[in-house]
C-alpha atoms as a PDB file:
ATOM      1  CA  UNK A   1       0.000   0.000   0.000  1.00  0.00           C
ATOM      2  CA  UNK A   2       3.047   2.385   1.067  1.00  0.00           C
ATOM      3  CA  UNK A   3       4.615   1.785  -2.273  1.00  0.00           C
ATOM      4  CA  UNK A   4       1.817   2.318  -4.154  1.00  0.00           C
ATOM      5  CA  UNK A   5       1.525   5.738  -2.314  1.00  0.00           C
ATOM      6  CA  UNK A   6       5.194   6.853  -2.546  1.00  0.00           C
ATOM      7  CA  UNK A   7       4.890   5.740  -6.666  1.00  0.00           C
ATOM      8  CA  UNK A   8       1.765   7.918  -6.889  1.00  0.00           C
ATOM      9  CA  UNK A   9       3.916  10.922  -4.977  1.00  0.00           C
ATOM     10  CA  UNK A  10       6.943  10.411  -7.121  1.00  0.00           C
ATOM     11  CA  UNK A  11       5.063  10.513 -10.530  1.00  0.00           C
ATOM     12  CA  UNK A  12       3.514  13.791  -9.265  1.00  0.00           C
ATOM     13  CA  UNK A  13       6.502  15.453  -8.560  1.00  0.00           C
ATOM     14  CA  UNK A  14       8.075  14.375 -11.768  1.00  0.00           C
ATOM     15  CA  UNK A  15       5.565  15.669 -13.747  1.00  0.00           C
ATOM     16  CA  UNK A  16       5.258  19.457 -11.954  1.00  0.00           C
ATOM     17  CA  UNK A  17       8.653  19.816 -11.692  1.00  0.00           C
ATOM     18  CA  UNK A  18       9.669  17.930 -15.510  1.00  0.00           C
ATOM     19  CA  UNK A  19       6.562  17.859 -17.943  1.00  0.00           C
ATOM     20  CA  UNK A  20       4.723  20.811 -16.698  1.00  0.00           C
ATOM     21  CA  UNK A  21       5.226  24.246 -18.840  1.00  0.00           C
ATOM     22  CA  UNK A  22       5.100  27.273 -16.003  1.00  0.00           C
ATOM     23  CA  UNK A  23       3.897  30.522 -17.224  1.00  0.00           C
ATOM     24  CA  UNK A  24       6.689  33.544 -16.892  1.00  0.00           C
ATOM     25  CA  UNK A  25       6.006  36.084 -14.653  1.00  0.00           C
ATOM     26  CA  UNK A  26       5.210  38.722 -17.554  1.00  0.00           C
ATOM     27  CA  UNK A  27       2.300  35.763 -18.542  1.00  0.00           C
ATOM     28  CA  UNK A  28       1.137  35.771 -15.179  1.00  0.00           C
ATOM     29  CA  UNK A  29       0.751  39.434 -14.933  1.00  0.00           C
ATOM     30  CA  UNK A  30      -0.705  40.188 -18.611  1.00  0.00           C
ATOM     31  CA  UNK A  31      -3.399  37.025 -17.512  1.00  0.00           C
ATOM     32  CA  UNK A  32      -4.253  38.936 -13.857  1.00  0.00           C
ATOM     33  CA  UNK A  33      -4.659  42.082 -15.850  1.00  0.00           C
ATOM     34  CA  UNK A  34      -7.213  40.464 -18.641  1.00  0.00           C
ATOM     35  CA  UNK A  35      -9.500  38.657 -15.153  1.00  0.00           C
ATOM     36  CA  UNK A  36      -9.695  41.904 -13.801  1.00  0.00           C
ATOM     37  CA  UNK A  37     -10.979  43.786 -16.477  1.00  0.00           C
ATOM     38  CA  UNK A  38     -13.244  41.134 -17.579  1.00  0.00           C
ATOM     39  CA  UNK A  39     -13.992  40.888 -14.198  1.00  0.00           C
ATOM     40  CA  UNK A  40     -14.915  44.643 -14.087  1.00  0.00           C
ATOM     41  CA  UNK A  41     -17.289  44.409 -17.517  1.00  0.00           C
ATOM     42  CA  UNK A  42     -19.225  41.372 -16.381  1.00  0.00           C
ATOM     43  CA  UNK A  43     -19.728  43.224 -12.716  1.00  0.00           C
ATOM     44  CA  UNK A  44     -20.726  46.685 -14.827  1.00  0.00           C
ATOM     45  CA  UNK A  45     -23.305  44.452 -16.820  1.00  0.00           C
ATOM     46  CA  UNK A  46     -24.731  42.768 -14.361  1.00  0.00           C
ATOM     47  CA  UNK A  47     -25.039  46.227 -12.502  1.00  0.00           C
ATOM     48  CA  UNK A  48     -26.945  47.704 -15.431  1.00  0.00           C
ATOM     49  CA  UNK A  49     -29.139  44.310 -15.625  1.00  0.00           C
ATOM     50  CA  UNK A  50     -30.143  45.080 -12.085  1.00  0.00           C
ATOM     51  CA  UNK A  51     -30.914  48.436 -12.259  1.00  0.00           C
ATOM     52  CA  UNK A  52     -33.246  47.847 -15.571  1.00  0.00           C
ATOM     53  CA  UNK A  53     -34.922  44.912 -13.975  1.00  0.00           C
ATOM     54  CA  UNK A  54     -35.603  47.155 -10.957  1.00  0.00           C
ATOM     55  CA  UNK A  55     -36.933  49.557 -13.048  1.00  0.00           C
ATOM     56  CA  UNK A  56     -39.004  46.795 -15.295  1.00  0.00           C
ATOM     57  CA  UNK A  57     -40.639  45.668 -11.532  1.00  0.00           C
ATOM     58  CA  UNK A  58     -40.945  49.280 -10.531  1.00  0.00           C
ATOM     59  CA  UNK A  59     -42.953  49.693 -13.283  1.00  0.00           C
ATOM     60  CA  UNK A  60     -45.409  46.399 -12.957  1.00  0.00           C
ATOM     61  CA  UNK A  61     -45.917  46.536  -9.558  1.00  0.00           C
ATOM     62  CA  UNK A  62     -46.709  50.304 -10.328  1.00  0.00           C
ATOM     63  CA  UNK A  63     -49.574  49.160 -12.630  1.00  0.00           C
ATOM     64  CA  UNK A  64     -51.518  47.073  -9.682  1.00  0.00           C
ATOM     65  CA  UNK A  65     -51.450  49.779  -7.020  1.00  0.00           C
END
């Protein structure tokens, strides 16, 4: 059982530190900067979805008073 667990390990660390392709730093940051701003327009649309769904139930509940 031990074996198979210390195999397992030792195939794991052989592949992260031998097969795996790390980004460079310069990828890292370009890929933080391109969440964040997507980040920022999906947060801005859902923001405006709110607001005119607000406004779409303003206006029905409006109609029944």
């Amino acid at each position: 059982m031990f074996t198979k667990i210390k195999t397992y390990l030792s195939a794991t660390y052989d592949e992260l530190v031998n097969k795996v392709s790390w980004p460079t730093w310069q990828e890292l940051q370009n890929s933080a900067v391109i969440v964040m701003i997507a980040t920022f327009i999906i947060a801005f649309l859902v923001f405006i979805m709110d607001i005119s769904l607000k406004n779409v139930m303003e206006l029905i509940y409006g109609l029944f008073k």
